[in-house]
N, C-alpha and C. Protein backbone atom coordinates (compact mmCIF):
# COMPACT_ATOMS: atom_id res chain seq x y z
N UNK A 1 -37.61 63.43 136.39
CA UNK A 1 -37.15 62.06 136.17
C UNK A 1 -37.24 61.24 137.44
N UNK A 2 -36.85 61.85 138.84
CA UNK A 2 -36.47 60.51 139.72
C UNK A 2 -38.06 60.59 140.74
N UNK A 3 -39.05 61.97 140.00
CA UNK A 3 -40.08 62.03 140.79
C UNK A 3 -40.99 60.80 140.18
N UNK A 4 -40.32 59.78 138.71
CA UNK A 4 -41.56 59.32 138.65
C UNK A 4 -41.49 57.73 138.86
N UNK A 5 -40.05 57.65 139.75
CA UNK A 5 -39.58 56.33 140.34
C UNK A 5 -40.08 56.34 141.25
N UNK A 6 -40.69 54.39 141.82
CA UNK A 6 -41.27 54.35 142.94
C UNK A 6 -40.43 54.61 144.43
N UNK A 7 -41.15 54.93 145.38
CA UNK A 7 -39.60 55.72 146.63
C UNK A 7 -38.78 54.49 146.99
N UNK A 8 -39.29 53.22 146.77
CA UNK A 8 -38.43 51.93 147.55
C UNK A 8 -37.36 51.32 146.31
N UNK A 9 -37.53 52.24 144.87
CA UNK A 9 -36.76 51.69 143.82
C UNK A 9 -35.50 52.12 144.06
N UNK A 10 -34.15 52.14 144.18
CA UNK A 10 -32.99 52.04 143.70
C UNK A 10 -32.23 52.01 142.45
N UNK A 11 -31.92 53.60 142.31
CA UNK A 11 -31.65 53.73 140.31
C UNK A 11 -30.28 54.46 140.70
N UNK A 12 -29.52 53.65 140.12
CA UNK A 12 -28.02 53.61 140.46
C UNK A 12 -27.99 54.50 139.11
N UNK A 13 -27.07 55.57 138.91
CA UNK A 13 -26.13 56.77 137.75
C UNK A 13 -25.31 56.89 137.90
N UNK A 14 -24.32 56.22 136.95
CA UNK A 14 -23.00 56.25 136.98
C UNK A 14 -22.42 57.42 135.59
N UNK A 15 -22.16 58.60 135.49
CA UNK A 15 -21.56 59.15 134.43
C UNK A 15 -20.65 59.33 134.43
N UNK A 16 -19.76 59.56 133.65
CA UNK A 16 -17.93 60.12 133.31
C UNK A 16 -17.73 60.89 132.66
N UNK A 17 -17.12 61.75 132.54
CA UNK A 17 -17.22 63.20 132.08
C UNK A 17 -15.56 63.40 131.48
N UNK A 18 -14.94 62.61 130.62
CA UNK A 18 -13.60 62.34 130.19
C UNK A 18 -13.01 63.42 128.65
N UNK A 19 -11.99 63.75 128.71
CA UNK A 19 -11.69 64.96 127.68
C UNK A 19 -10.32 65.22 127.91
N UNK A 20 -9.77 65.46 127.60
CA UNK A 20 -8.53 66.58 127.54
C UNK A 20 -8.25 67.74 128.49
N UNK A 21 -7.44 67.80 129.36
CA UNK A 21 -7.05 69.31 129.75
C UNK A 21 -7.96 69.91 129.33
N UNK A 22 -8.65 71.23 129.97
CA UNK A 22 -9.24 72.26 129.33
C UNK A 22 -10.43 72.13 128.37
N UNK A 23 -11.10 70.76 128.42
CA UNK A 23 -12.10 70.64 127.28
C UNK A 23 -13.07 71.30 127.89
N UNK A 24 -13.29 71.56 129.52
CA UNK A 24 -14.41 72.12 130.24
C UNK A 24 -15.36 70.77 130.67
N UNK A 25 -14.62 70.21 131.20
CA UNK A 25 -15.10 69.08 131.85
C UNK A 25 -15.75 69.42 133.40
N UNK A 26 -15.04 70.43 133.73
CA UNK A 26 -15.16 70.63 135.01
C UNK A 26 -16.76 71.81 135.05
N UNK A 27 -16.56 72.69 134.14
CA UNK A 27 -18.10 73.27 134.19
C UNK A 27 -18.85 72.53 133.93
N UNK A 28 -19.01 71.39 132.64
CA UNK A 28 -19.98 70.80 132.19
C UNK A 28 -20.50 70.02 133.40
N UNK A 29 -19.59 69.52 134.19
CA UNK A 29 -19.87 68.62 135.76
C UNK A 29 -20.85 69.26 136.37
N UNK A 30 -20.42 70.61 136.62
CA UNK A 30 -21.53 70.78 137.79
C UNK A 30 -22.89 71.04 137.31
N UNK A 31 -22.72 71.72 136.11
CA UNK A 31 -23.97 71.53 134.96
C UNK A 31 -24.74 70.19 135.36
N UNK A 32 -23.81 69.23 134.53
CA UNK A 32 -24.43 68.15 134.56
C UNK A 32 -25.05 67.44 135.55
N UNK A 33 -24.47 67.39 136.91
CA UNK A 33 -24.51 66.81 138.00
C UNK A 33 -25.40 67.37 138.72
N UNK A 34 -26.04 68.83 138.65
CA UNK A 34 -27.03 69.47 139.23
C UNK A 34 -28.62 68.99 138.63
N UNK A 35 -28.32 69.41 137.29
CA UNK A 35 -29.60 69.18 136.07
C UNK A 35 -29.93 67.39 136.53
N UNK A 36 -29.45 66.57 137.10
CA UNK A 36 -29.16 65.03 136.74
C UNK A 36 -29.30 64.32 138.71
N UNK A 37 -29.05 65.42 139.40
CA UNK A 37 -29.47 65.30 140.77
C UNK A 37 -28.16 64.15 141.50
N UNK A 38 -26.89 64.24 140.73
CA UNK A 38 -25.71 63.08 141.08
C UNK A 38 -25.11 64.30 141.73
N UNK A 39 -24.49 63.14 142.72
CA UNK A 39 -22.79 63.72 143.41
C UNK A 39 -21.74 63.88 142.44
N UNK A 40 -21.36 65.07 142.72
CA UNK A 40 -19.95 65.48 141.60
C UNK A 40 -18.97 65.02 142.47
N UNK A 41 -18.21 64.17 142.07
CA UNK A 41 -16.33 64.03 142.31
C UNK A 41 -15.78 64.13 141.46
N UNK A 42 -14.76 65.21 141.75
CA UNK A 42 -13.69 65.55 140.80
C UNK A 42 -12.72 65.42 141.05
N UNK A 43 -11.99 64.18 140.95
CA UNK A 43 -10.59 64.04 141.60
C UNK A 43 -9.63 65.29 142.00
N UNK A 44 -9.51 65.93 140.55
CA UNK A 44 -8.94 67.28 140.18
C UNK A 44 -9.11 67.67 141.41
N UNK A 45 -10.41 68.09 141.68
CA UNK A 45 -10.59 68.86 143.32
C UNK A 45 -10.05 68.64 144.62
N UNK A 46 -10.15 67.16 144.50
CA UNK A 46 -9.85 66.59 145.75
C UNK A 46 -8.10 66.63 145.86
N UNK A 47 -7.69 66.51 144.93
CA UNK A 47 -6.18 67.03 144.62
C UNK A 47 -5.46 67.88 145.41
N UNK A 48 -6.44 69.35 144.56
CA UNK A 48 -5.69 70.54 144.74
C UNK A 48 -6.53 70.92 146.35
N UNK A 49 -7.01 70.40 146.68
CA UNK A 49 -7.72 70.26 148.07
C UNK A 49 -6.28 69.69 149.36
N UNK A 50 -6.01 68.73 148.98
CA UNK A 50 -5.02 67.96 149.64
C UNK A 50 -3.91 68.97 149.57
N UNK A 51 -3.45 69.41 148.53
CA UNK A 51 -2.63 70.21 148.27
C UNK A 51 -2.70 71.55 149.29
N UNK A 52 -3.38 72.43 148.74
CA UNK A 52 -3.88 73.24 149.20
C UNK A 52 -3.22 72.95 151.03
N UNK A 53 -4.26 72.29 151.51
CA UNK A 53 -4.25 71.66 153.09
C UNK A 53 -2.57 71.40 153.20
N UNK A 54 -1.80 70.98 152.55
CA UNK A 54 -0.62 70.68 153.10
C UNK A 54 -0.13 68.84 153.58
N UNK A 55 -1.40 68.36 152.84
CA UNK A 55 -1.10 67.09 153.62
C UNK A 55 -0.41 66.27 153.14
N UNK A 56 0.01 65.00 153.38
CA UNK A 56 0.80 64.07 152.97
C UNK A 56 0.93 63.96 151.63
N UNK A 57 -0.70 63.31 151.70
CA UNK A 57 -1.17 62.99 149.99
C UNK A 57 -0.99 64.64 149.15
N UNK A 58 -1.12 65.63 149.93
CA UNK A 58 -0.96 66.44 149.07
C UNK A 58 0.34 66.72 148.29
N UNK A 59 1.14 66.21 149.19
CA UNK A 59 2.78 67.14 149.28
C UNK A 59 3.38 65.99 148.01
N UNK A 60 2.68 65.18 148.22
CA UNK A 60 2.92 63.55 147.14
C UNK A 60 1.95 64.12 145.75
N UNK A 61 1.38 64.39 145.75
CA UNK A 61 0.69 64.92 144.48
C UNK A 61 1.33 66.02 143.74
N UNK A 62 1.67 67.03 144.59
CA UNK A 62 2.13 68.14 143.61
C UNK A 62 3.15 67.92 143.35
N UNK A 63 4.10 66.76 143.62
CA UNK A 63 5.34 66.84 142.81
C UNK A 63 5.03 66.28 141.39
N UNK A 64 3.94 65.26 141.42
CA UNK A 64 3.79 64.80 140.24
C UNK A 64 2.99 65.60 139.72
N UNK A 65 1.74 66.49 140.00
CA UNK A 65 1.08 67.38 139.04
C UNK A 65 1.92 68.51 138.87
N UNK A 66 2.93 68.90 139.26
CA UNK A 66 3.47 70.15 138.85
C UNK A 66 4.61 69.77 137.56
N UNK A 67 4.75 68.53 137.78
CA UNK A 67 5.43 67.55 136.54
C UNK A 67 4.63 67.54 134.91
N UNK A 68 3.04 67.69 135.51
CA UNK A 68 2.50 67.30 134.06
C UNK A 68 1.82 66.08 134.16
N UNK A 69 2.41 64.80 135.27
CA UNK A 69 2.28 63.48 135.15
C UNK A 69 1.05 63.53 135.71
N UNK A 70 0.46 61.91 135.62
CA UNK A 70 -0.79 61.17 136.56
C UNK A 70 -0.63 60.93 138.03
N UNK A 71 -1.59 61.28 138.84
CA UNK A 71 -1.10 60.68 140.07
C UNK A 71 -1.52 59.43 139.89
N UNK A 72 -0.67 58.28 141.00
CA UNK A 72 -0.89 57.17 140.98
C UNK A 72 -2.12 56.61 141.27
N UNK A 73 -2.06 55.04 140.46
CA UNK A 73 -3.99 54.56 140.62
C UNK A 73 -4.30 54.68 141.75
N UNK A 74 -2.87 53.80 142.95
CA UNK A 74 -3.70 53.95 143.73
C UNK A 74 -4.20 54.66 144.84
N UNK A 75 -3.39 55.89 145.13
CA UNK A 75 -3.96 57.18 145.49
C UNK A 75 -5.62 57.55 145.01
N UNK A 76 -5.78 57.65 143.62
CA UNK A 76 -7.09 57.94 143.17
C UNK A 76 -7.70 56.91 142.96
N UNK A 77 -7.58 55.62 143.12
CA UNK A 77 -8.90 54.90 143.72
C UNK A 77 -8.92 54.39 144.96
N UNK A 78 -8.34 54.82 145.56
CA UNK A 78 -8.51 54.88 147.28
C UNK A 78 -9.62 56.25 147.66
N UNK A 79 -9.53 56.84 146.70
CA UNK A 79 -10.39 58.15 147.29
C UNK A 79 -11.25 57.54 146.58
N UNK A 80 -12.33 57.57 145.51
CA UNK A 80 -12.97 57.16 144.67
C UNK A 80 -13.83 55.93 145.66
N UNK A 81 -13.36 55.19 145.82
CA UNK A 81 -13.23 53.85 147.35
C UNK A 81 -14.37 54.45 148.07
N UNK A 82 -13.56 55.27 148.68
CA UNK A 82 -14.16 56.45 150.25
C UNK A 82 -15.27 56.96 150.00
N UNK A 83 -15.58 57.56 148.73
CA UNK A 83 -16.65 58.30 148.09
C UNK A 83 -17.43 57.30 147.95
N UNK A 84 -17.76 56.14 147.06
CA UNK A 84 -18.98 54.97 146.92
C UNK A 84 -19.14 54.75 148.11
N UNK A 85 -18.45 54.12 149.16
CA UNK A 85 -18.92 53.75 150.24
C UNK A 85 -19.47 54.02 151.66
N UNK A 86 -19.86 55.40 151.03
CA UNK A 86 -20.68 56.28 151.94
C UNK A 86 -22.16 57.05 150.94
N UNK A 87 -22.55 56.41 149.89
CA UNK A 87 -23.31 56.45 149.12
C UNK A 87 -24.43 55.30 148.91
N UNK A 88 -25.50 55.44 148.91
CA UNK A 88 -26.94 54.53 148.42
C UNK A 88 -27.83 55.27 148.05
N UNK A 89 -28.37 55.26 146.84
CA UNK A 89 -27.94 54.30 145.94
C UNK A 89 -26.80 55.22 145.43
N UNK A 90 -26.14 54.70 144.39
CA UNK A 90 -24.63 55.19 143.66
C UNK A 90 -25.20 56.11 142.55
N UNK A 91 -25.20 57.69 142.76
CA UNK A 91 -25.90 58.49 141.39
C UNK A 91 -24.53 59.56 141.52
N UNK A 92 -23.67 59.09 140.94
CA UNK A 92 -22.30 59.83 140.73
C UNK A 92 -21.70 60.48 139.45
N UNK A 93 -21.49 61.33 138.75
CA UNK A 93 -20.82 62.35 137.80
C UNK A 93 -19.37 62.05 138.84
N UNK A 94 -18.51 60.96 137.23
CA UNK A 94 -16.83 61.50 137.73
C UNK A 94 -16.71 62.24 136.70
N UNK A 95 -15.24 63.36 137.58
CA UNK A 95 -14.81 64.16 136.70
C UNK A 95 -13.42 64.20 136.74
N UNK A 96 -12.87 63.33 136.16
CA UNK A 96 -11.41 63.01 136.02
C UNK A 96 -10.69 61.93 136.32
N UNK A 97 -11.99 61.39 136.50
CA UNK A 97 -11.65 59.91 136.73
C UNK A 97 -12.48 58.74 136.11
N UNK A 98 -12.19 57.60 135.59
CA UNK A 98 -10.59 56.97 135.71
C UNK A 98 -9.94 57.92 134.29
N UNK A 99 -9.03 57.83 134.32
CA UNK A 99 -7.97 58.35 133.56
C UNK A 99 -6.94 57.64 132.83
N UNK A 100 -6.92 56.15 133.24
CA UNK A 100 -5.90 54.89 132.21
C UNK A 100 -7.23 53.64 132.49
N UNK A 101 -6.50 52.58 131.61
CA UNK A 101 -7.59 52.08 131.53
C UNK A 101 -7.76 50.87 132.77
N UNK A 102 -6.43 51.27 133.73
CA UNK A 102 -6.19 50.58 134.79
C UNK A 102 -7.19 50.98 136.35
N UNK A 103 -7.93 52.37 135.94
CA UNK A 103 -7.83 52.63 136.85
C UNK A 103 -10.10 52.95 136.66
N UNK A 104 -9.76 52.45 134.82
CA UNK A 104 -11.50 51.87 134.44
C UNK A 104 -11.81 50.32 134.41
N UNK A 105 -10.82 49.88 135.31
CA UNK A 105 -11.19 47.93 135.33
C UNK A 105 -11.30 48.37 136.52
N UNK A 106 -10.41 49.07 137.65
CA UNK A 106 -10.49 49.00 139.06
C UNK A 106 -12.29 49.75 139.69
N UNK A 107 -12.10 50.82 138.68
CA UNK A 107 -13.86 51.60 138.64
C UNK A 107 -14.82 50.34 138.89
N UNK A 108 -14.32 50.14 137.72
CA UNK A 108 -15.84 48.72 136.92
C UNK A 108 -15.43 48.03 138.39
N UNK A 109 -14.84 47.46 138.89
CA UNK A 109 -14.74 46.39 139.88
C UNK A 109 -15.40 46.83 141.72
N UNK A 110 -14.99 48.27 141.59
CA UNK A 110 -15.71 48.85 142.68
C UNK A 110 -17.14 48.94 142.52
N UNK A 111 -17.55 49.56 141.25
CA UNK A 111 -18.90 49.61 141.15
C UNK A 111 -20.03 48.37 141.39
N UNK A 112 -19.15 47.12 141.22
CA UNK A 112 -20.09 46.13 140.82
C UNK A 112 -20.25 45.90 142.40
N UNK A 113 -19.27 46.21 143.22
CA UNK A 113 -19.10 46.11 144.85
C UNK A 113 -20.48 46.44 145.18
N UNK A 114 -21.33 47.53 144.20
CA UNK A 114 -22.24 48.19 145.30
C UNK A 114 -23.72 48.30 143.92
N UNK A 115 -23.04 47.27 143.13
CA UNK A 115 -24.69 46.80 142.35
C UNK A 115 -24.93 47.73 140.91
N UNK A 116 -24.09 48.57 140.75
CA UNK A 116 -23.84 49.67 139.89
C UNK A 116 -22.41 49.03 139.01
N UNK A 117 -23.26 50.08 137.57
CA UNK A 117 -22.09 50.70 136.32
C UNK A 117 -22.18 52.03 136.01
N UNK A 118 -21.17 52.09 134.74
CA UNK A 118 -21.37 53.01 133.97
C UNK A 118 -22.32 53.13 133.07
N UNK A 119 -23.07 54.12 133.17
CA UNK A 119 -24.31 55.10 132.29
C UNK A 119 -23.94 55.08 131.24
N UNK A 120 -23.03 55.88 131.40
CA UNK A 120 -22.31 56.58 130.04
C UNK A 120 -21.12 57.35 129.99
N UNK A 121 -20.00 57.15 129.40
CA UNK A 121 -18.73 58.00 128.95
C UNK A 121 -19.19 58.97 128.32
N UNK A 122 -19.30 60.08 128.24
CA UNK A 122 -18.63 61.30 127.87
C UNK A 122 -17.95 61.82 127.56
N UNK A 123 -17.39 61.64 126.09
CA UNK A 123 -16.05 62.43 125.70
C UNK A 123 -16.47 63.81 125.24
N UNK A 124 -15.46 65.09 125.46
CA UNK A 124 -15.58 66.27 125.40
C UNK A 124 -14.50 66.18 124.24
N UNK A 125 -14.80 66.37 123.03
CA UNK A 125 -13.80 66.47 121.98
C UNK A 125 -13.23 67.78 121.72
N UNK A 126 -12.44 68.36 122.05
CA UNK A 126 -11.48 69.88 121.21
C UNK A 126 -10.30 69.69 121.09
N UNK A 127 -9.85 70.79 119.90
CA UNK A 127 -8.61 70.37 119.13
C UNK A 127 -7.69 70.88 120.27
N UNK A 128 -6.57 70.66 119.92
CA UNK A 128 -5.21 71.28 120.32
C UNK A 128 -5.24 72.30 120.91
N UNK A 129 -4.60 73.28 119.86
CA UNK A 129 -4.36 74.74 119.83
C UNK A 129 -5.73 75.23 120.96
N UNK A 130 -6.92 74.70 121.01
CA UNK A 130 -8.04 75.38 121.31
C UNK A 130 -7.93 75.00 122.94
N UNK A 131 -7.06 74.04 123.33
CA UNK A 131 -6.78 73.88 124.84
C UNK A 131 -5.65 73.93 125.02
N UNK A 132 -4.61 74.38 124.00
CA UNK A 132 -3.26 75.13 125.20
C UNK A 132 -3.99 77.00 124.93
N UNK A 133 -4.80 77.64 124.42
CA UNK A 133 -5.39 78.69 124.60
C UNK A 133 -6.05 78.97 125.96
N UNK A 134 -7.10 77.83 125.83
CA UNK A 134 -7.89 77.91 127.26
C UNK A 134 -6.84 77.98 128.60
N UNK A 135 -6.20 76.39 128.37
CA UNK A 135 -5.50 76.35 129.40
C UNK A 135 -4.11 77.48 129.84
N UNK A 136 -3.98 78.27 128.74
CA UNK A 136 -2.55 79.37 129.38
C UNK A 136 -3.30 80.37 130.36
N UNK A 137 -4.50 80.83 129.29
CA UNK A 137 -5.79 81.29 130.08
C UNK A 137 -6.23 81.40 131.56
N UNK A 138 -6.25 79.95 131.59
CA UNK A 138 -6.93 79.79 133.10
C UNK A 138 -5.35 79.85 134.31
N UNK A 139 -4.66 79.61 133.14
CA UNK A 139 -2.99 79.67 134.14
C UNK A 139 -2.67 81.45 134.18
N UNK A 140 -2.88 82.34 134.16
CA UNK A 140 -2.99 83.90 133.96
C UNK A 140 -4.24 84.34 135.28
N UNK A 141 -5.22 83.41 134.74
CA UNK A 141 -6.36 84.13 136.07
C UNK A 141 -6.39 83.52 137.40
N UNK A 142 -6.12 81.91 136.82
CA UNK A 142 -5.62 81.81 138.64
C UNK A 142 -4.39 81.29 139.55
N UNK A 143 -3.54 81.32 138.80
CA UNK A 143 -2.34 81.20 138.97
C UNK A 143 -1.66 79.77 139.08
N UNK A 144 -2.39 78.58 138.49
CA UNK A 144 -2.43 77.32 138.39
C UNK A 144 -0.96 76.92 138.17
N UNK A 145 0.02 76.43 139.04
CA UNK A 145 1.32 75.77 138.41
C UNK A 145 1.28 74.55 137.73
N UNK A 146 0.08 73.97 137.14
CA UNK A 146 0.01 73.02 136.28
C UNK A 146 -0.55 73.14 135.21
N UNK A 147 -0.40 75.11 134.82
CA UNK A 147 -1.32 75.53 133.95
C UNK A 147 0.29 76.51 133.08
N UNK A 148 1.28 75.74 133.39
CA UNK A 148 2.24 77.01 132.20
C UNK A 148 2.56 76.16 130.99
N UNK A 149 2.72 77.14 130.26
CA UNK A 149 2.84 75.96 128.71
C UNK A 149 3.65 74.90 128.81
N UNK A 150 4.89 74.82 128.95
CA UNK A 150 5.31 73.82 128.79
C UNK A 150 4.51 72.39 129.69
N UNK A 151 4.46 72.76 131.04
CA UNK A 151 3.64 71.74 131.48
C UNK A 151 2.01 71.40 130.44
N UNK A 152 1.63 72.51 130.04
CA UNK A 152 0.12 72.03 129.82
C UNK A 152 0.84 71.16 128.10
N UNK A 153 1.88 71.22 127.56
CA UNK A 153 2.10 70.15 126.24
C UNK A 153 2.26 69.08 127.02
N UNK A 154 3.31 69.12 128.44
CA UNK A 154 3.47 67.49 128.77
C UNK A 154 2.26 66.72 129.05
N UNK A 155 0.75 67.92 129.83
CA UNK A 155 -0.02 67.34 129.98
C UNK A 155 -1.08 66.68 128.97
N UNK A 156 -0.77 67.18 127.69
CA UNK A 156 -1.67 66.77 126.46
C UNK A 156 -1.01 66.17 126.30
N UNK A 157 0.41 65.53 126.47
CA UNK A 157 1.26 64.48 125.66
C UNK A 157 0.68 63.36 126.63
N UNK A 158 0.80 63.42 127.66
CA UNK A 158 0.36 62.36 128.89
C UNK A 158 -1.17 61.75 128.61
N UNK A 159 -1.56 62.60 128.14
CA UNK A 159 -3.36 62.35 128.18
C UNK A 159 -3.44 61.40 126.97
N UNK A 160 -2.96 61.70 125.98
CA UNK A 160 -2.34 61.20 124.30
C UNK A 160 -2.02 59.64 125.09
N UNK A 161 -0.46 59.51 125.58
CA UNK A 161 -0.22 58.18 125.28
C UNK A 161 -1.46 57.37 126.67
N UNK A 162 -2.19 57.81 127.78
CA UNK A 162 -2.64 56.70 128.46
C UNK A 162 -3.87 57.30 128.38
N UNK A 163 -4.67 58.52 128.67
CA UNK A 163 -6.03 58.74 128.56
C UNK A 163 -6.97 58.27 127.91
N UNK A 164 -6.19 58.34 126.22
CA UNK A 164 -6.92 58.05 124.81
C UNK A 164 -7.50 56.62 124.51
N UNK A 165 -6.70 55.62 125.71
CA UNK A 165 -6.84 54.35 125.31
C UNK A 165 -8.28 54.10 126.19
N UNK A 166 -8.80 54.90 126.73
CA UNK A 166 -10.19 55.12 127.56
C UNK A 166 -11.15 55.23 126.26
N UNK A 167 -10.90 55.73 125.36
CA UNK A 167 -12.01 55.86 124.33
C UNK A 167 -11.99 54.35 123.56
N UNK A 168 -11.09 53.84 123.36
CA UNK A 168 -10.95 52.48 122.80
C UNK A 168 -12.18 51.40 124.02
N UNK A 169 -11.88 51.25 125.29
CA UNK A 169 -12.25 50.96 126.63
C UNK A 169 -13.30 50.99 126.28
N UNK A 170 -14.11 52.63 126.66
CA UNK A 170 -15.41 52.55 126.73
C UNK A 170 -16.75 52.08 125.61
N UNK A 171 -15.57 52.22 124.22
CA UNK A 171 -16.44 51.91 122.96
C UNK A 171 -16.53 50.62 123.13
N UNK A 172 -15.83 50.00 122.96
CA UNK A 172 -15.88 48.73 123.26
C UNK A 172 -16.81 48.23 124.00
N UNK A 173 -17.29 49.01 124.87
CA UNK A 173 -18.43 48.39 126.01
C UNK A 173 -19.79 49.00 125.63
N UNK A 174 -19.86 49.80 124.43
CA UNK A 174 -20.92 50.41 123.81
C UNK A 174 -21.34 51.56 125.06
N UNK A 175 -20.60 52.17 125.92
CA UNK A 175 -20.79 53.45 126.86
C UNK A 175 -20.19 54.69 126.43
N UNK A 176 -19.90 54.53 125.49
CA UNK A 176 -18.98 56.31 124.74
C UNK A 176 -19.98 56.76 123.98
N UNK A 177 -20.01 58.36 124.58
CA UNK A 177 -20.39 59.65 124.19
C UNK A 177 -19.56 60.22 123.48
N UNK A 178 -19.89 60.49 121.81
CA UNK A 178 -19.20 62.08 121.78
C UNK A 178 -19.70 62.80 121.66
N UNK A 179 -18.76 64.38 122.13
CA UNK A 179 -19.95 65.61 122.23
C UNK A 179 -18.54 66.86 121.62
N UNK A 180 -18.77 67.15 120.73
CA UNK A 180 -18.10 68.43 120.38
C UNK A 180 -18.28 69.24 121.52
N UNK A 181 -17.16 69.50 122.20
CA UNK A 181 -16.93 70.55 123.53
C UNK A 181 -16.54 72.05 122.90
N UNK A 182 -16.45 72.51 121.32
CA UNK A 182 -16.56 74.02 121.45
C UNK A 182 -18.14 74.60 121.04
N UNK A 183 -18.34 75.78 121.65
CA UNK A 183 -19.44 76.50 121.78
C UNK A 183 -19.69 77.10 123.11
N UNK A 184 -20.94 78.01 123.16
CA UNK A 184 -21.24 78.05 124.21
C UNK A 184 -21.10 76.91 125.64
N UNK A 185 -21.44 77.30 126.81
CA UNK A 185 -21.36 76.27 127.96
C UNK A 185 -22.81 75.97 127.24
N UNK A 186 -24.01 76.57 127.57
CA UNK A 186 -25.12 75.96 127.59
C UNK A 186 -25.33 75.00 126.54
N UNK A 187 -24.79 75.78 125.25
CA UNK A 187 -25.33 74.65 123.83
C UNK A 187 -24.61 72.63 124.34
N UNK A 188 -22.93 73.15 124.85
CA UNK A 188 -22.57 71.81 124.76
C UNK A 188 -23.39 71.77 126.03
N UNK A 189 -23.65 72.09 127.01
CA UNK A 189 -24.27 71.13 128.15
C UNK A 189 -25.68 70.29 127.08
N UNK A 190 -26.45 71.22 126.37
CA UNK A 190 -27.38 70.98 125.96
C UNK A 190 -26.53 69.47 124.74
N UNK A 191 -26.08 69.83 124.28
CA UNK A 191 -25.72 68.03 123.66
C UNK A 191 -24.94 67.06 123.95
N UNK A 192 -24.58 67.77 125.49
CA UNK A 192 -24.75 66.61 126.55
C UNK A 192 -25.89 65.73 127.01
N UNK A 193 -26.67 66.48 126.93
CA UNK A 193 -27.77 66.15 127.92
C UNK A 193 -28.45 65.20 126.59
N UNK A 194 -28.44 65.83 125.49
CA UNK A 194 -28.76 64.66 124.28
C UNK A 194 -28.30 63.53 124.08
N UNK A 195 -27.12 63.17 124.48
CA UNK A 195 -26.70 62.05 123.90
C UNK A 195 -26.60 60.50 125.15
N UNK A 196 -27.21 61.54 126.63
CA UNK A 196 -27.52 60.82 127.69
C UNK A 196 -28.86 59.52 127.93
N UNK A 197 -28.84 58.44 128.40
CA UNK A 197 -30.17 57.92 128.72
C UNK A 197 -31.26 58.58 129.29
């Protein structure tokens, strides 16, 4: 694909990779973002990164992710910020971001900063039951404190009342994907990759 752009063209990729807890947003990313030649940011990462490290922003994050809750917008578009503006042209896979629809006007408003949109939304659709499974799962193998049941309902309740209104958002702008997220990784990467420009 980008071998058959001329070298002085500028082809800005903006994707979003949006779902539920546990839909496998985070494999499909690097999938996607490799096959597609974009920078992966995954807020998620940069998170448990901060965390991890001990730092300010971290020590401020895990009270609210160990809650279940959102971290604040503007924590995660201050990073988001940092990331575009060390980028030309803009060929980015987010993965967990934006997350309200406050924080997909602030996106849209950065992007236009640097001549770029959104490609395309990506919704990863799975039921319920099929992501407090995954997610107890992944809370067992790696010891995730934002992975025990009760947190992972507050976190599907959280995603429910402000996430969901992202699918309203992006339809609206004719940029929503859906992609049934159970099956194999490869099949859904593969109708990912279908329903892409």
């Amino acid at each position: 694909m980008l071998g058959e752009v001329a070298a002085n063209e500028v082809i800005n990729e903006v994707i979003l990779l949006m779902g539920p807890p546990g839909a496998g947003k985070g494999t499909q990313a690097k999938l996607l973002a490799e096959a597609r030649e974009l920078s992966r940011i995954s807020t998620g990462d940069m998170l448990r990164d901060q965390v991890a490290r001990c730092t300010e922003l971290g020590r401020q994050a895990k009270k609210v992710m160990d809650a279940g809750e959102l971290v604040p917008d503007r924590l995660m578009i201050a990073m988001i910020r940092y990331e575009l503006e060390h980028m030309v042209p803009t060929r980015i896979l987010l993965d967990g971001f934006p997350r309200t629809t406050a924080q997909a006007e602030a996106l849209d408003c950065l992007l236009a900063e640097h001549g770029a949109d959104i490609t395309a939304a990506v919704l990863l659709e799975v039921g319920e039951e099929e992501l407090i499974r995954r997610l107890s799962g992944r809370a067992l193998r790696e010891g995730r404190s934002d992975d025990q049941v009760e947190t992972i309902r507050r976190r599907l309740e959280v995603y429910r009342e402000k996430t969901r209104s992202l699918v309203d958002y992006y339809q609206k702008r004719g940029r929503l994907r859906r992609v049934e997220g159970l099956g194999a990784v490869g099949e859904v990467c593969k109708r990912i990759d279908e329903v892409l420009p």
